[in-house]
PDB file of N, CA and C in Angstrom:
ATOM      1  N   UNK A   1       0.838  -1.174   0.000  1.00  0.00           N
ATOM      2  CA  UNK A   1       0.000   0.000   0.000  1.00  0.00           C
ATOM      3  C   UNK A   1       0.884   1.238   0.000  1.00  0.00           C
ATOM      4  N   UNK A   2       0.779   2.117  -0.869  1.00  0.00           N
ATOM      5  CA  UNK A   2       1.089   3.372  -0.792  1.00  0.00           C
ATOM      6  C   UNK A   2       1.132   4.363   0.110  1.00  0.00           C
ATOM      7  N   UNK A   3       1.806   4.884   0.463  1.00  0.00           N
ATOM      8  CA  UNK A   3       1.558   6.429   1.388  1.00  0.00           C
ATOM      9  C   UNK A   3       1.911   7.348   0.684  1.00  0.00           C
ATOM     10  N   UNK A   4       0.307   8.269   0.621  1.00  0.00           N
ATOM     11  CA  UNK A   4       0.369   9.262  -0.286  1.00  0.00           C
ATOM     12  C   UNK A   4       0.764  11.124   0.939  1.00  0.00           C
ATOM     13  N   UNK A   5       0.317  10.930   1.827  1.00  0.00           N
ATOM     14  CA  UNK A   5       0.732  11.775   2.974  1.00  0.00           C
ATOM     15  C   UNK A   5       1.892  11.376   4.310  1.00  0.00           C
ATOM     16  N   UNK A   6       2.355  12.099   4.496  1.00  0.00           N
ATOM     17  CA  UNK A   6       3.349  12.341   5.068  1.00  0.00           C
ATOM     18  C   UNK A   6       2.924  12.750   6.660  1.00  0.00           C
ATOM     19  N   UNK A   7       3.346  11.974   7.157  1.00  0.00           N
ATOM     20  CA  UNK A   7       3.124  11.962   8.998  1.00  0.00           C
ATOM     21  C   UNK A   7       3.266  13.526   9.282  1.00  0.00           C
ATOM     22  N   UNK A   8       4.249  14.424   8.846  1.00  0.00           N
ATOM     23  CA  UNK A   8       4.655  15.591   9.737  1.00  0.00           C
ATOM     24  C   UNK A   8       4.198  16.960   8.400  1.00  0.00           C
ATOM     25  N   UNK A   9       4.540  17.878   8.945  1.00  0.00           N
ATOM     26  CA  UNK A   9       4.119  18.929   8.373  1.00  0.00           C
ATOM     27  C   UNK A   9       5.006  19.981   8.649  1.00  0.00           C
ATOM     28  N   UNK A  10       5.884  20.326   7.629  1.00  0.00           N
ATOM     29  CA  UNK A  10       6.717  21.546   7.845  1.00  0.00           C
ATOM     30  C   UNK A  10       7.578  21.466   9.652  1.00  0.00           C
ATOM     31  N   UNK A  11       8.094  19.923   9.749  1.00  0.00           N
ATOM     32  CA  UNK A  11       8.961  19.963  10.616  1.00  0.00           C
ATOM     33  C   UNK A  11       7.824  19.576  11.872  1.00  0.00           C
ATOM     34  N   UNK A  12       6.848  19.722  11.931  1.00  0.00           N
ATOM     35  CA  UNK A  12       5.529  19.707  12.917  1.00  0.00           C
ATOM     36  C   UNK A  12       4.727  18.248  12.728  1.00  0.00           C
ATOM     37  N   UNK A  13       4.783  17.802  13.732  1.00  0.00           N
ATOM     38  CA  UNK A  13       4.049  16.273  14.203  1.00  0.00           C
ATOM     39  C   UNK A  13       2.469  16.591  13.845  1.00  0.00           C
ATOM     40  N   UNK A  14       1.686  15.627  13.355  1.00  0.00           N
ATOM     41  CA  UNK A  14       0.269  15.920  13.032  1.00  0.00           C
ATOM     42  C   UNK A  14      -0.459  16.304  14.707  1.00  0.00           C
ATOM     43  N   UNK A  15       0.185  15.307  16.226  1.00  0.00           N
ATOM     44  CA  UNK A  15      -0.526  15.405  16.809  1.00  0.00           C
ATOM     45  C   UNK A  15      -0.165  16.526  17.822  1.00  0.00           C
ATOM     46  N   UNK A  16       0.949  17.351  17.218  1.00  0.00           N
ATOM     47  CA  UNK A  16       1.088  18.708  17.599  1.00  0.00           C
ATOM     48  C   UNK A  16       0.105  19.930  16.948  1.00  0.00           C
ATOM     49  N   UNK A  17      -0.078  19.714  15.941  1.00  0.00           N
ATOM     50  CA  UNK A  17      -1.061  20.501  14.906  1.00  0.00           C
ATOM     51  C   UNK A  17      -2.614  20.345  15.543  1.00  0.00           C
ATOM     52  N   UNK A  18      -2.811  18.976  15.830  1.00  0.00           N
ATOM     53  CA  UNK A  18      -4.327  18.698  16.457  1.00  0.00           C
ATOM     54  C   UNK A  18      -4.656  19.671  17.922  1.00  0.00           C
ATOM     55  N   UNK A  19      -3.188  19.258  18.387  1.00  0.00           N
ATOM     56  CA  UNK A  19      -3.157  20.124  20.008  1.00  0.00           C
ATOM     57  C   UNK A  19      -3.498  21.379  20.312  1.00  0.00           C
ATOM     58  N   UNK A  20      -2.396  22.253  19.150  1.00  0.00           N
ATOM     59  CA  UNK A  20      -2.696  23.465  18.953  1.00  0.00           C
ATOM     60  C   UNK A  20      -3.837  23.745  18.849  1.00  0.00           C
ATOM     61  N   UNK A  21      -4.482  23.258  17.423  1.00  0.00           N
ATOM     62  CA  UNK A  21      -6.412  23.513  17.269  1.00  0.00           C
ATOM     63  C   UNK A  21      -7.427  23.239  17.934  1.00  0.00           C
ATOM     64  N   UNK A  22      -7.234  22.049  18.789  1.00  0.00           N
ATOM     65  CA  UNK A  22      -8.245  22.434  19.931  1.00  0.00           C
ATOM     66  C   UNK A  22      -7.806  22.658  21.049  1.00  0.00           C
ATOM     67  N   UNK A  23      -6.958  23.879  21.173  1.00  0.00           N
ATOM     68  CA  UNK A  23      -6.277  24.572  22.144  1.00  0.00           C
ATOM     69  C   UNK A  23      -7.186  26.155  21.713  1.00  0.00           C
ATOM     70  N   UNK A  24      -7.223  26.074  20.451  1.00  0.00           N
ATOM     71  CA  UNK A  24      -7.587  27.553  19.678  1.00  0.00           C
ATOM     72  C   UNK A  24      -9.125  27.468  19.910  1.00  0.00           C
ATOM     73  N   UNK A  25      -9.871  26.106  19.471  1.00  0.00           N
ATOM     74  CA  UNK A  25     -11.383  26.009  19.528  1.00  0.00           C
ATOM     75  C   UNK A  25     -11.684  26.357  20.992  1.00  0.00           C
ATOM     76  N   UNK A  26     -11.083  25.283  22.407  1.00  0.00           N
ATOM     77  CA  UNK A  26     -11.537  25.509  23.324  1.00  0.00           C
ATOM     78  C   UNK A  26     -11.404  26.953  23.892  1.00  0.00           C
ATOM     79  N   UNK A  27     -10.317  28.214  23.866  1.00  0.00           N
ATOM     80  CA  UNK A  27     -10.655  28.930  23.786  1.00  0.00           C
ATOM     81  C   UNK A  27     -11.599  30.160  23.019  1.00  0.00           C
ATOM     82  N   UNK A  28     -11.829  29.797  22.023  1.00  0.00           N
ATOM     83  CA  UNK A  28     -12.915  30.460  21.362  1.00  0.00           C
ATOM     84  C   UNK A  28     -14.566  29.571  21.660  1.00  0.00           C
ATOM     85  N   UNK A  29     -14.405  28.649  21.950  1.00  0.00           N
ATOM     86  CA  UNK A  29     -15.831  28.651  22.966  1.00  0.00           C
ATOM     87  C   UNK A  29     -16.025  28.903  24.376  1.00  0.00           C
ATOM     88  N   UNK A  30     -14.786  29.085  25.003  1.00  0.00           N
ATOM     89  CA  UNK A  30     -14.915  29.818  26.062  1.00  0.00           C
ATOM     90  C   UNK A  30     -15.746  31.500  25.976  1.00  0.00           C
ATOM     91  N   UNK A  31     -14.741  31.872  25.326  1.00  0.00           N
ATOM     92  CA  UNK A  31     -15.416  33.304  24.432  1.00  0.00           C
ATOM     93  C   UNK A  31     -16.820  33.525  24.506  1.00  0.00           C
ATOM     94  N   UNK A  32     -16.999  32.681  23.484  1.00  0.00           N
ATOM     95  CA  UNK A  32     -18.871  32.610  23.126  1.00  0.00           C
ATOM     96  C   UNK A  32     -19.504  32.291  24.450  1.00  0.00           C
ATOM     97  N   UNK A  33     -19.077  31.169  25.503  1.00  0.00           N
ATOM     98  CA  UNK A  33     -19.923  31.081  26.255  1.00  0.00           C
ATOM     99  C   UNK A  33     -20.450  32.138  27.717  1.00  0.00           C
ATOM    100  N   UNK A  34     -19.098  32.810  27.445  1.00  0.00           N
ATOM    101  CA  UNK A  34     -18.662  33.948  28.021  1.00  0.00           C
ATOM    102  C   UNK A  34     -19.804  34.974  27.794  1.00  0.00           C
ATOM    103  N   UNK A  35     -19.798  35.376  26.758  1.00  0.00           N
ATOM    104  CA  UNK A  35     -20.739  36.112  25.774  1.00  0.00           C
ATOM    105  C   UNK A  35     -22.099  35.799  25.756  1.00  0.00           C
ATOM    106  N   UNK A  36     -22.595  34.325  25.819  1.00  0.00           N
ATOM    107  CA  UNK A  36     -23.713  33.910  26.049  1.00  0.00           C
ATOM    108  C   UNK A  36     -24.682  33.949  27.264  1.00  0.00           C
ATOM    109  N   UNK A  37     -23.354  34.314  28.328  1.00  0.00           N
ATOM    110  CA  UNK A  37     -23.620  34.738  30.092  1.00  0.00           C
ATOM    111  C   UNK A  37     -24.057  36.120  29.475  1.00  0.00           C
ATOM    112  N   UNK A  38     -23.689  36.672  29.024  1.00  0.00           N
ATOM    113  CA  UNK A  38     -24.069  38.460  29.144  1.00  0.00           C
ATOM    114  C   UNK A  38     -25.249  38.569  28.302  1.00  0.00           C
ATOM    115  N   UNK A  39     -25.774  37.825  27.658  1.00  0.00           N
ATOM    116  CA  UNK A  39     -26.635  37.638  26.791  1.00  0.00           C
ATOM    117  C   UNK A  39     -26.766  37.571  25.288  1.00  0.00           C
ATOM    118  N   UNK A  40     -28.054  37.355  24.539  1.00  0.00           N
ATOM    119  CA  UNK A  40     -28.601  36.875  23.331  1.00  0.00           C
ATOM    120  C   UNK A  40     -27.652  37.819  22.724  1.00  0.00           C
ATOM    121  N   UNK A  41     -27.623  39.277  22.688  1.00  0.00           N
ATOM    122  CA  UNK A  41     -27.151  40.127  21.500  1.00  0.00           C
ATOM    123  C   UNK A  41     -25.672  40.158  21.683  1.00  0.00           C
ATOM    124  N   UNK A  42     -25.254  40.062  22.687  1.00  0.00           N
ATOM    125  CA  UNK A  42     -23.910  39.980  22.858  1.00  0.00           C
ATOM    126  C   UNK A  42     -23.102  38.605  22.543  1.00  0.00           C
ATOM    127  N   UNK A  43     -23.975  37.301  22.216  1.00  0.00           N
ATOM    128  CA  UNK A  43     -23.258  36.605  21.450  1.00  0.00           C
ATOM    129  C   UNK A  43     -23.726  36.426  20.159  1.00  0.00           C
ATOM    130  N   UNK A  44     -24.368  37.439  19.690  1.00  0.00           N
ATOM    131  CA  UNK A  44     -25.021  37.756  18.329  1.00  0.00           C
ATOM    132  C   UNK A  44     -23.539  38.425  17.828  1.00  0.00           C
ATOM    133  N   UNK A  45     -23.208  39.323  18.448  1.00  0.00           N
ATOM    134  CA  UNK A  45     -22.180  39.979  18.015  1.00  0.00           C
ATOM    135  C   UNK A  45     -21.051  39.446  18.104  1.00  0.00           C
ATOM    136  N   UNK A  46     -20.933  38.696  18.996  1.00  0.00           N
ATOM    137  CA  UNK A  46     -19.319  37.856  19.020  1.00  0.00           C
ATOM    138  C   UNK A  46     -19.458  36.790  17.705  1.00  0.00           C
ATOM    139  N   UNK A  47     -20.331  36.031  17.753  1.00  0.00           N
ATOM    140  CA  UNK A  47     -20.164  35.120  16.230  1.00  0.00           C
ATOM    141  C   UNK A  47     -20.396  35.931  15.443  1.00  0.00           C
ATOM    142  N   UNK A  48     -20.722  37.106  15.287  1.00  0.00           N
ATOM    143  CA  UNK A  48     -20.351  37.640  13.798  1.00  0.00           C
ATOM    144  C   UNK A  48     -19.447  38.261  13.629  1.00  0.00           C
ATOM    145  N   UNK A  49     -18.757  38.822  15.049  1.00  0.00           N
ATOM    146  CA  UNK A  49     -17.215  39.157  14.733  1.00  0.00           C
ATOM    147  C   UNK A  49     -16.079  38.128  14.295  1.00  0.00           C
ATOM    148  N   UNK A  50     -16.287  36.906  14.647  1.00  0.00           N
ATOM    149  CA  UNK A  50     -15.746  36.013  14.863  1.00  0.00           C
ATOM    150  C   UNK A  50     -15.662  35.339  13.221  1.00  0.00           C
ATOM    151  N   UNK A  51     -16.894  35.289  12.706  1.00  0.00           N
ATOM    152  CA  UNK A  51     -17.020  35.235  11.275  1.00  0.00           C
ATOM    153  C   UNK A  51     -16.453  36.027  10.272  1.00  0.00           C
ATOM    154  N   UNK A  52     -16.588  37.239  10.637  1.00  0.00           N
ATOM    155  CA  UNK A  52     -15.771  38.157  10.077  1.00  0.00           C
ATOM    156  C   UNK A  52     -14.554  38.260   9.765  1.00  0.00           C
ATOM    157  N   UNK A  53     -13.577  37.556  11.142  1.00  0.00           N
ATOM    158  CA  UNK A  53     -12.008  37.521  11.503  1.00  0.00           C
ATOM    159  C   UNK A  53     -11.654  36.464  10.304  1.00  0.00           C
ATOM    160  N   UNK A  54     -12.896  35.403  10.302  1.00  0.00           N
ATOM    161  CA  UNK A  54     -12.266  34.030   9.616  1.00  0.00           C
ATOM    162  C   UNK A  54     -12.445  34.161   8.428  1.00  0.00           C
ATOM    163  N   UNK A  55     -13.204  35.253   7.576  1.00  0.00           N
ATOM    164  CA  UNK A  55     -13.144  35.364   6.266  1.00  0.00           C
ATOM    165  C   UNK A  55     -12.287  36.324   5.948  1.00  0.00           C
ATOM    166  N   UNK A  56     -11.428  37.205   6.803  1.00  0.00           N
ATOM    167  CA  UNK A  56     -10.697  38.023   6.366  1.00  0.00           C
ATOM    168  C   UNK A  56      -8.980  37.038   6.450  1.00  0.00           C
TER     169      UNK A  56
END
C-alpha cells in the first residue's frame, strides 16, 4: 500500500497541529460562552465578529 501523505508537516508532528487547534477552539468557545452569560445580543455579536475575523 502506498503512502500518499506524510506523517509531519513543515517539521511539525500531526498530533502537535491537532493540540494546537483544539487549544484555539476551546478557547474560542470559552469566548462565546462567556458572551452567552451576558446575553442573546452579545453573542449575536461575538459570532459575527468572529465570522468576520475568519473570512478576512
Amino acid at each position: 500500500m502506498k503512502v500518499y501523505h506524510k506523517a509531519t508537516t513543515q517539521g511539525h508532528t500531526c498530533e502537535a497541529l491537532e493540540e494546537k487547534l483544539l487549544e484555539k477552539v476551546e478557547i474560542a468557545l470559552r469566548e462565546v460562552i462567556g458572551a452567552a452569560r451576558e446575553g442573546l445580543l452579545a453573542l449575536s455579536v461575538a459570532v459575527g465578529l468572529e465570522v468576520l475575523q475568519s473570512m478576512m
